[in-house]
C-alpha atoms as a PDB file:
ATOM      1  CA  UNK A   1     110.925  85.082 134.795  1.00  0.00           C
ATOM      2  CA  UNK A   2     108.721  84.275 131.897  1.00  0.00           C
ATOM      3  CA  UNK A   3     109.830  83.973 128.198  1.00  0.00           C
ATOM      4  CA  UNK A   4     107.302  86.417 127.312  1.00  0.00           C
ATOM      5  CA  UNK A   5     108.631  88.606 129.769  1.00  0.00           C
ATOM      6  CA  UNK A   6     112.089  88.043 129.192  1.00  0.00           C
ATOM      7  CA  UNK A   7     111.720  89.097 125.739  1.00  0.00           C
ATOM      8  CA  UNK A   8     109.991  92.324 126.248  1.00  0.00           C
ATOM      9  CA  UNK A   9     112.203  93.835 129.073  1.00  0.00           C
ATOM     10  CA  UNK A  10     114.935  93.031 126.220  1.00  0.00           C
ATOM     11  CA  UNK A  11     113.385  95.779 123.967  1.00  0.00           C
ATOM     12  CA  UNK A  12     111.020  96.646 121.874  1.00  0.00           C
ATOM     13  CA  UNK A  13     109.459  94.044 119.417  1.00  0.00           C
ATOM     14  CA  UNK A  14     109.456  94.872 116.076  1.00  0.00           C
ATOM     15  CA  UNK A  15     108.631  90.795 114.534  1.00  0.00           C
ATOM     16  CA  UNK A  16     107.203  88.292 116.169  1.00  0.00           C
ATOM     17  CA  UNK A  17     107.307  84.694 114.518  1.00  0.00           C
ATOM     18  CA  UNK A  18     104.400  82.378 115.634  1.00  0.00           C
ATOM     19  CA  UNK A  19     101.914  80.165 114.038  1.00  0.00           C
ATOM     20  CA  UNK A  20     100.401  82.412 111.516  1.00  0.00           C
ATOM     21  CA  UNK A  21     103.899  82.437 109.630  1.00  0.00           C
ATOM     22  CA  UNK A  22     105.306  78.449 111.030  1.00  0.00           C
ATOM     23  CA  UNK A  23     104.090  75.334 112.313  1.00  0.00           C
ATOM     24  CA  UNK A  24     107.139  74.394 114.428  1.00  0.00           C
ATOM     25  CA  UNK A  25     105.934  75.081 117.674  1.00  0.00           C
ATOM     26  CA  UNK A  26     108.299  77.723 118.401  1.00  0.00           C
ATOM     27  CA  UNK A  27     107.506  81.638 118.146  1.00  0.00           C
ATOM     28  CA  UNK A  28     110.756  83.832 117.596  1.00  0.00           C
ATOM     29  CA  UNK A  29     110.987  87.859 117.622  1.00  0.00           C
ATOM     30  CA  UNK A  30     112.416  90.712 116.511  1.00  0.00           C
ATOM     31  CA  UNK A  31     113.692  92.979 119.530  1.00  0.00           C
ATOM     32  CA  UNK A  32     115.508  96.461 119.199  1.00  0.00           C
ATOM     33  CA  UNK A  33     117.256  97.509 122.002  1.00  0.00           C
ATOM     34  CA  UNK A  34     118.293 101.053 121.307  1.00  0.00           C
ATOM     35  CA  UNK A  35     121.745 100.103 120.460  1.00  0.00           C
ATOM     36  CA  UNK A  36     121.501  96.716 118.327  1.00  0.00           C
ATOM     37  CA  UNK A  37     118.782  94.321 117.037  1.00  0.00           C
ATOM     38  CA  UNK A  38     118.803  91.031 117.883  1.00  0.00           C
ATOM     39  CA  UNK A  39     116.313  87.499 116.909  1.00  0.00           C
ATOM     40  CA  UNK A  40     115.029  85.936 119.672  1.00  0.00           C
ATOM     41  CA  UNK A  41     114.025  82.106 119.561  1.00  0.00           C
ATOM     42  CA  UNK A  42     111.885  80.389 122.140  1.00  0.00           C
ATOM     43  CA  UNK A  43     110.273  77.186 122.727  1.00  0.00           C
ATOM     44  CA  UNK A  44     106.362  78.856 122.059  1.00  0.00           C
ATOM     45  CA  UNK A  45     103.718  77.501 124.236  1.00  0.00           C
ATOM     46  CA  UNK A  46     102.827  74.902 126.131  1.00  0.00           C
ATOM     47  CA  UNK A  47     100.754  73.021 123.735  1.00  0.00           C
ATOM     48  CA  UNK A  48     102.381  70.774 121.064  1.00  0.00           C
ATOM     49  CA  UNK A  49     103.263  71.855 117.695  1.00  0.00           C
ATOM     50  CA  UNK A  50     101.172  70.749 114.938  1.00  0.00           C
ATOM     51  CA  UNK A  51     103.871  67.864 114.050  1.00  0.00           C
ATOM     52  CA  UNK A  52     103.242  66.866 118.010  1.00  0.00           C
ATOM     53  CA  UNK A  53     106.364  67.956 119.675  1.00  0.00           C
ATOM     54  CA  UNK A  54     106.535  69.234 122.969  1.00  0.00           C
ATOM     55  CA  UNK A  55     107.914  72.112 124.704  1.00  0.00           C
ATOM     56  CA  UNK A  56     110.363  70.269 126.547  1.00  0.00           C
ATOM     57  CA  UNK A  57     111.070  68.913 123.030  1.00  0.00           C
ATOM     58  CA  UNK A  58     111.727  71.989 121.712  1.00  0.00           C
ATOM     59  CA  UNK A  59     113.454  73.576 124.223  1.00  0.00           C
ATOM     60  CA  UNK A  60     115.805  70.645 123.952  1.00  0.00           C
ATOM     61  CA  UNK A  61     116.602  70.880 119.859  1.00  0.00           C
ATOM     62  CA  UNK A  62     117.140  75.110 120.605  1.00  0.00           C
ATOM     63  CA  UNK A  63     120.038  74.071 122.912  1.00  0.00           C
ATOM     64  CA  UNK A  64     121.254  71.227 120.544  1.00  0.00           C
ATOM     65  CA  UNK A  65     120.850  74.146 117.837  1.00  0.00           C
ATOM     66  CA  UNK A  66     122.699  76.779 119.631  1.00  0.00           C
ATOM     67  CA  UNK A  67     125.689  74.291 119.665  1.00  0.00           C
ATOM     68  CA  UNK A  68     126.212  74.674 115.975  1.00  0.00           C
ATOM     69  CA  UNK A  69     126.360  78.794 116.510  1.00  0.00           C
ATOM     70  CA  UNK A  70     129.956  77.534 118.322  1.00  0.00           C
ATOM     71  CA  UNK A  71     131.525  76.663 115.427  1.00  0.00           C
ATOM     72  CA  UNK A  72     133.353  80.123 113.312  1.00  0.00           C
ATOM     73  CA  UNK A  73     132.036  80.604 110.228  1.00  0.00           C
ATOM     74  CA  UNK A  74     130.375  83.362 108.210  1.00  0.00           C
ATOM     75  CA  UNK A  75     127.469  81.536 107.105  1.00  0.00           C
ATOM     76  CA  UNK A  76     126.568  81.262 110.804  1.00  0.00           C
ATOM     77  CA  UNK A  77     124.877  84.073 112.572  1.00  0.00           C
ATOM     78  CA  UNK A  78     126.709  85.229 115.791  1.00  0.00           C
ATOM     79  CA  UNK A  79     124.748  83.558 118.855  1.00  0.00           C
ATOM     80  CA  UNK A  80     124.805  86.175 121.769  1.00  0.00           C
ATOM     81  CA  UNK A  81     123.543  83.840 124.625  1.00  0.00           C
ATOM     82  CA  UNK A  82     121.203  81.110 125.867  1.00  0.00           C
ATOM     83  CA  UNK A  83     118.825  82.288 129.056  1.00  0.00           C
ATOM     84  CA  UNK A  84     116.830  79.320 130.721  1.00  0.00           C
ATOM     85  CA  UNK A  85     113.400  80.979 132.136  1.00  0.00           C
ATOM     86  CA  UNK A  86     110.902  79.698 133.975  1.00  0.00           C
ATOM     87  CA  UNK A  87     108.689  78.398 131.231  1.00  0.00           C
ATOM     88  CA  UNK A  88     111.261  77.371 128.620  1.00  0.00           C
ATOM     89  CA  UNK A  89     114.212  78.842 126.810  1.00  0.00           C
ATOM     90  CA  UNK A  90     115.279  82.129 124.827  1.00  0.00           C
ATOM     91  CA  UNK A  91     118.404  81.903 122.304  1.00  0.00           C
ATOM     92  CA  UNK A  92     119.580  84.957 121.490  1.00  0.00           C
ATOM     93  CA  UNK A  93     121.129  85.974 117.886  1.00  0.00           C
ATOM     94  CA  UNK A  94     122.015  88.991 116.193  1.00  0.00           C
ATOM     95  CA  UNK A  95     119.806  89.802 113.608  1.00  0.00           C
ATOM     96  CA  UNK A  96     120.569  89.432 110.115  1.00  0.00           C
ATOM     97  CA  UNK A  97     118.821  92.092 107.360  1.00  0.00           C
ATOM     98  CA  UNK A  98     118.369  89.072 104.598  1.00  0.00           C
ATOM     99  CA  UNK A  99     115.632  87.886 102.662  1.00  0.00           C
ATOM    100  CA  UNK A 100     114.617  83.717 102.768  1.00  0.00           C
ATOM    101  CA  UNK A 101     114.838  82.202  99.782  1.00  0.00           C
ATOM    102  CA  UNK A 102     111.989  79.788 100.387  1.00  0.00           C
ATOM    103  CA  UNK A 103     108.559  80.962  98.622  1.00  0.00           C
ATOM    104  CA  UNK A 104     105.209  78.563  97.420  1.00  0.00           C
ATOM    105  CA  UNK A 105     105.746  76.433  94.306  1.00  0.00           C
ATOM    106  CA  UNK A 106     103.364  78.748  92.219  1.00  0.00           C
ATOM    107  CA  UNK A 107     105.497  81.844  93.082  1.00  0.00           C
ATOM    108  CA  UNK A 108     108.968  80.462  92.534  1.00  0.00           C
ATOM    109  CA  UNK A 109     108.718  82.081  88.888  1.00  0.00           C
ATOM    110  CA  UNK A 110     107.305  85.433  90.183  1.00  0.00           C
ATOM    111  CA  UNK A 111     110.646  88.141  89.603  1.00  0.00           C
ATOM    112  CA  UNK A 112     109.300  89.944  92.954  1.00  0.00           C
ATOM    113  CA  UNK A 113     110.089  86.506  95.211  1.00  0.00           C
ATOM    114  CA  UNK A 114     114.209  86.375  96.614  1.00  0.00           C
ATOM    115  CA  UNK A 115     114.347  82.931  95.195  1.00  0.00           C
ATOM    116  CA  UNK A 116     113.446  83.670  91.716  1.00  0.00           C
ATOM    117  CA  UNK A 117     115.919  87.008  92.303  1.00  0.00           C
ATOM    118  CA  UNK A 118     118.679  84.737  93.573  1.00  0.00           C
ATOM    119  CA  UNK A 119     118.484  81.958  91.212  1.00  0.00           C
ATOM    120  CA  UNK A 120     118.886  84.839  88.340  1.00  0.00           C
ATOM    121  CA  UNK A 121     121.832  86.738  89.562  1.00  0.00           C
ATOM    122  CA  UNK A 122     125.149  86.317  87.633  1.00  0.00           C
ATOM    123  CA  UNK A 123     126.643  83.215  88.317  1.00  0.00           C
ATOM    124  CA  UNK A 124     129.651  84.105  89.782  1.00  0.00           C
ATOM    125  CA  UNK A 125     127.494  85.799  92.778  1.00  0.00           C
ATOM    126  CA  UNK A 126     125.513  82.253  93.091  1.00  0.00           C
ATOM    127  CA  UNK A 127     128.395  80.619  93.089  1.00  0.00           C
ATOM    128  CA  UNK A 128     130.102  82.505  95.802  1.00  0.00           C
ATOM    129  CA  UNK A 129     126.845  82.374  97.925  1.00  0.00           C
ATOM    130  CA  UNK A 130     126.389  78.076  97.644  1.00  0.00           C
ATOM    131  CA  UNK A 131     130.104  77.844  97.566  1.00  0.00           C
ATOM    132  CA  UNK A 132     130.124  79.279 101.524  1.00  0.00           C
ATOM    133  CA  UNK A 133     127.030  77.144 102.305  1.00  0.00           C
ATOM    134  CA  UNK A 134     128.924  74.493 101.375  1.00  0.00           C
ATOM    135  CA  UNK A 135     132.031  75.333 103.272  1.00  0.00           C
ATOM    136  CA  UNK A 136     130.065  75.838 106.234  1.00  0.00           C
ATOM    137  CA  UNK A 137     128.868  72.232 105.884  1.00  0.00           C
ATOM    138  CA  UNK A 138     132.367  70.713 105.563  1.00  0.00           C
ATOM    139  CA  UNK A 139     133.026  72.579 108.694  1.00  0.00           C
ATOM    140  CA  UNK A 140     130.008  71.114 110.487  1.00  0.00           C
ATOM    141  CA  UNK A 141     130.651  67.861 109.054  1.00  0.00           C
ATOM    142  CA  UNK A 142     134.376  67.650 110.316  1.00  0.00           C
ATOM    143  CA  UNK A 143     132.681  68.335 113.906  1.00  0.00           C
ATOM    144  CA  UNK A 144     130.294  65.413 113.535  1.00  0.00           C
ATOM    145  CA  UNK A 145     127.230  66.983 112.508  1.00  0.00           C
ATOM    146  CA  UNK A 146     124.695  65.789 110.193  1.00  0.00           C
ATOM    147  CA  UNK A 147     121.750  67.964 107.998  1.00  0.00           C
ATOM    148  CA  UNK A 148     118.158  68.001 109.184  1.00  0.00           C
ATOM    149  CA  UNK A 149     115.560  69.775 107.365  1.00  0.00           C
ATOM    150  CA  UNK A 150     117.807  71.498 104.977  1.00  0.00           C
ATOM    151  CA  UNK A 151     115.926  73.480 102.324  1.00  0.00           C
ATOM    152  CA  UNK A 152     115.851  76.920 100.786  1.00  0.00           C
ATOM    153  CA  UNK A 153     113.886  78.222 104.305  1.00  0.00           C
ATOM    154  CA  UNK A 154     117.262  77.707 105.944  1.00  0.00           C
ATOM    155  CA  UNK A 155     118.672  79.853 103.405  1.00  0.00           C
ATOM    156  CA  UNK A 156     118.439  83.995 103.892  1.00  0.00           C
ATOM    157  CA  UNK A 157     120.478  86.403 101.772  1.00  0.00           C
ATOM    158  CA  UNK A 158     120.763  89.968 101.405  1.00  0.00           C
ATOM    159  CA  UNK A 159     120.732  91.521  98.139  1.00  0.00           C
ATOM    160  CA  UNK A 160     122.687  94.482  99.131  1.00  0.00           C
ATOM    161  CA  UNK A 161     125.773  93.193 100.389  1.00  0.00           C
ATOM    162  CA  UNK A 162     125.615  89.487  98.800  1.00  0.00           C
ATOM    163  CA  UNK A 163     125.873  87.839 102.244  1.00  0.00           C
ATOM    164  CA  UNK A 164     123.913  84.613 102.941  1.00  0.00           C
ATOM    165  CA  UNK A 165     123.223  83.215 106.049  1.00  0.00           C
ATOM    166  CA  UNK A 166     122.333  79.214 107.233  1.00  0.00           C
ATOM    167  CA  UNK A 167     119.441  79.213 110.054  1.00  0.00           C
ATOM    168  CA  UNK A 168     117.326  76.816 112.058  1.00  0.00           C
ATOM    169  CA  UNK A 169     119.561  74.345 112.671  1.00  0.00           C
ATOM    170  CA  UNK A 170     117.282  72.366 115.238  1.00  0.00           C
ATOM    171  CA  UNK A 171     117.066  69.022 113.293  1.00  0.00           C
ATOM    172  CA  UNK A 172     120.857  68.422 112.872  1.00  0.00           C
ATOM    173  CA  UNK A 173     122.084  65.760 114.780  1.00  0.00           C
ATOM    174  CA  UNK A 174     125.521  64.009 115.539  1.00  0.00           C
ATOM    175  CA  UNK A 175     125.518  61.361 113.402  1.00  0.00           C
ATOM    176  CA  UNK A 176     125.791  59.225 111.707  1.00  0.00           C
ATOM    177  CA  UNK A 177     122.056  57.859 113.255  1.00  0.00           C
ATOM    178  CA  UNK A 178     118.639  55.543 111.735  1.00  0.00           C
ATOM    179  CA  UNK A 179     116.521  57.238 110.508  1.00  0.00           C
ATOM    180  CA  UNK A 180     113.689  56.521 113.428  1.00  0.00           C
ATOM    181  CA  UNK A 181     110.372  58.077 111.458  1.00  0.00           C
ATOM    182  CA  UNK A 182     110.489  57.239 108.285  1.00  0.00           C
ATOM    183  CA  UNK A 183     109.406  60.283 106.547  1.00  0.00           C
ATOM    184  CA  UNK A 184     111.783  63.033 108.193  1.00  0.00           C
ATOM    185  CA  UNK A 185     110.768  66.178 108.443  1.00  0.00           C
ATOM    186  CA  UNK A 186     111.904  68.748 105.274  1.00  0.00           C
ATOM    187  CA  UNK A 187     111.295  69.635 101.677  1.00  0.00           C
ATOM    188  CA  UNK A 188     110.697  66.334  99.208  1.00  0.00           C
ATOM    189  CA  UNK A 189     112.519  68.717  96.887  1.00  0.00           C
ATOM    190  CA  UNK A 190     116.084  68.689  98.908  1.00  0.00           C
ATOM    191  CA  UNK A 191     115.179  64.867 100.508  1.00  0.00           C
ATOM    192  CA  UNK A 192     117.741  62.482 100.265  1.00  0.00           C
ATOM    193  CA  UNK A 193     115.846  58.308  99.554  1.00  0.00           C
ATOM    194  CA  UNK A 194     117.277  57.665 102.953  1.00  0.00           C
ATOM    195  CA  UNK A 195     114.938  60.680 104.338  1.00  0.00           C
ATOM    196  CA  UNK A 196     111.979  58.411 103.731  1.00  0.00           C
ATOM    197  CA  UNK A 197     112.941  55.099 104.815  1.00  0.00           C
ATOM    198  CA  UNK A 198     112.257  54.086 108.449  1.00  0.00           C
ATOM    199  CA  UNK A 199     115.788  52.185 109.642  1.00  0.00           C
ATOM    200  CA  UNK A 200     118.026  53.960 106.963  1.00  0.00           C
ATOM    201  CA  UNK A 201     121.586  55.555 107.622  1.00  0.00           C
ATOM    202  CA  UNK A 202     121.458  59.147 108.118  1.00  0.00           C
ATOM    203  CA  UNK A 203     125.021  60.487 107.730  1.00  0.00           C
ATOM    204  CA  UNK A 204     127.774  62.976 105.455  1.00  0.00           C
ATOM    205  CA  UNK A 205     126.537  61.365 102.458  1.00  0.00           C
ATOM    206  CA  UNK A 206     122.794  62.565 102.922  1.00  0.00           C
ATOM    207  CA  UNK A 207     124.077  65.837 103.441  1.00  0.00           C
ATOM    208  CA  UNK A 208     126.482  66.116 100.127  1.00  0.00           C
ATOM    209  CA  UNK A 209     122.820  64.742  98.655  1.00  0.00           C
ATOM    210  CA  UNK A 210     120.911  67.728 100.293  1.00  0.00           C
ATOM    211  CA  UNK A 211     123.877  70.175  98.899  1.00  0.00           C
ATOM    212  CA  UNK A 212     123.584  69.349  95.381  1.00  0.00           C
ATOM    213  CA  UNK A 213     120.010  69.836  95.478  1.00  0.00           C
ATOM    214  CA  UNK A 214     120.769  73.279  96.530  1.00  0.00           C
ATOM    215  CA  UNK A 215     123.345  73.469  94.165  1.00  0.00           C
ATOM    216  CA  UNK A 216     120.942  72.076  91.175  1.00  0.00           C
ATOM    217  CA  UNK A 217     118.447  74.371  92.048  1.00  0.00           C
ATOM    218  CA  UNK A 218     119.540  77.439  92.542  1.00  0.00           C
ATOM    219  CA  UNK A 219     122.868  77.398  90.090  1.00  0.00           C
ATOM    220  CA  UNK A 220     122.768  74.599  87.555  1.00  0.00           C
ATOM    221  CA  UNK A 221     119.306  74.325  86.979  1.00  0.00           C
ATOM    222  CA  UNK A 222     119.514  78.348  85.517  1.00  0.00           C
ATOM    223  CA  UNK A 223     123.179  78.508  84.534  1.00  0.00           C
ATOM    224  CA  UNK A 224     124.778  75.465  82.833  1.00  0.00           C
ATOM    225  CA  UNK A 225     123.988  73.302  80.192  1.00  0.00           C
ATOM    226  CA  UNK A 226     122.336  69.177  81.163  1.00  0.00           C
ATOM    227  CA  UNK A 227     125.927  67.655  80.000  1.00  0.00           C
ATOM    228  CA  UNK A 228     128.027  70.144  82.562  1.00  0.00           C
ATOM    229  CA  UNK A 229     125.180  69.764  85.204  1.00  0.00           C
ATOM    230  CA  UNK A 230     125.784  66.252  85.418  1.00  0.00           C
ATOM    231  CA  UNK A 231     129.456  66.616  86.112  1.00  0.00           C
ATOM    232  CA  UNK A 232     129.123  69.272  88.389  1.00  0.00           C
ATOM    233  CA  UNK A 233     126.667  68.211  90.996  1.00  0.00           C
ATOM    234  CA  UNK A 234     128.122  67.513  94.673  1.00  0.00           C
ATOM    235  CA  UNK A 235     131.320  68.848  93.028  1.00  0.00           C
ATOM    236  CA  UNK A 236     132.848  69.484  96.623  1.00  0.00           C
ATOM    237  CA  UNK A 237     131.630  66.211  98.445  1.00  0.00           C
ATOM    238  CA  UNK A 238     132.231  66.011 102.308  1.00  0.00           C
ATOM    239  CA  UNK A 239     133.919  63.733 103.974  1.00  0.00           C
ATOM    240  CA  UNK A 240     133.010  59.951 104.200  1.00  0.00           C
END
C-alpha cells in the first residue's frame, strides 16, 4: 500500500503539511479517526527536496527520528508506530493542540505571533517551559544524542495548559561526529561556530550552545537585566 493511501484509510485529513508551508521534502498530516487525532509524517515524493535530499534519505532520518520518541519524557510527543509502505514510510504521533513558536523576523514583535506571546509571559511560566526543554536534552544527551537543527520551529506550546512540546528531530545524530557540510542546516540565530565549519566537532557542547540561545531568547533577553544574563546563560550545561 501507498503512503497516500495509507494515510487516508487512517481517517479523515484535517492538515496536510507539504511544500507550500516547508521545504524539507517531507509532507505530514493531520488525520482524525473518530476516536483520537493523530500527526502523520512521511517521506513526500519522489523528487528531492529543495536542499537535494532524497526519499530514501528521508525515509532514513524519520526512522533515526522516531528513535528519539523511545526515550520517556514529557517534552516528547507519544510515537504510536512506524508502518513501512510501498513507496516510503509513515510515523505515526499523537497530535499535540500547540502553537510553534517560530514566526518571520519582521513579525517576532507582532503581540498576535506565539513567540512574541511566549517570550512575554511571566517568567516563572518561561522558565518552567525552557527548564523541561532542557531536561529533555540532558536526557537525550545521556543516551548519546546530539542537536540538529534546533530552533524555535522545533518548539510548539499551548497557551492553555502551558505544555511545550520538542518536534522534528530528524537531524540529531549520535555523536559526537565532523561536521561534513560546512554550513549545517538550522537557524544562524541558534548556530553554534562549529555549525559552520566544514571538519568541526559536533557534540554535547554544541547543544548546551544551541540551549542558551533558546534560553537568551526567549527568557533573558525579556526578563533579566545584561549583568544577570551573563551569569545565567547555559546555567544547566550537559554533560561533557
Amino acid at each position: 500500500m501507498s503512503t497516500h493511501d495509507l494515510v487516508r484509510r487512517m481517517g479523515r485529513l484535517f492538515a496536510i503539511f507539504d511544500e507550500r508551508s516547508q521545504d524539507s521534502g517531507h509532507v505530514s498530516y493531520g488525520v482524525d479517526t473518530g476516536s483520537a487525532r493523530y500527526f502523520v509524517k512521511t517521506a513526500g515524493g519522489p523528487a528531492p527536496s529543495a536542499a537535494g535530499t532524497s526519499r530514501d534519505e528521508r525515509v532514513s532520518v524519520l526512522r533515526r527520528a522516531a528513535e528519539i520518541h523511545h526515550i520517556d519524557h514529557p517534552a516528547l510527543v507519544a510515537l504510536h508506530d512506524v508502518i513501512t509502505t510501498s513507496d516510503g514510510i509513515a510515523v505515526v504521533y499523537d497530535w499535540f493542540d500547540g502553537e510553534l513558536l517560530h514566526c518571520p523576523r519582521e513579525r517576532r514583535q507582532n503581540p498576535a505571533e506565539a513567540h512574541h506571546r511566549f517570550k512575554t509571559l511571566p517568567a516563572e511560566i518561561i522558565a518552567s517551559a525552557v527548564d523541561e526543554v532542557i531536561d529533555l536534552h540532558v536526557a537525550l544527551e545521556s543516551a548519546g544524542w546530539v542537536n540538529g537543527d534546533f530552533y524555535d520551529g522545533c518548539l510548539m506550546y499551548d497557551f492553555r495548559s502551558g505544555d511545550i512540546r520538542v518536534i522534528d528531530f530528524e537531524c540529531y545524530r549520535q555523536g559526537p561526529y565532523l561536521n561534513d557540510k560546512g554550513r549545517l542546516p538550522g537557524s544562524t540565530r541558534f548556530m553554534a561556530p562549529e555549525e559552520f565549519e566544514l571538519g568541526a566537532t559536533i557534540d554535547s557542547r554544541t547543544s548546551v550552545f544551541n540551549l542558551a540561545r533558546m534560553v537568551e531568547i526567549f527568557y533573558l533577553a525579556e526578563h533579566e537585566s545584561p549583568a544577570a544574563r551573563a551569569r545565567r546563560v547555559g546555567h544547566r550545561p550537559l554533560a561533557g
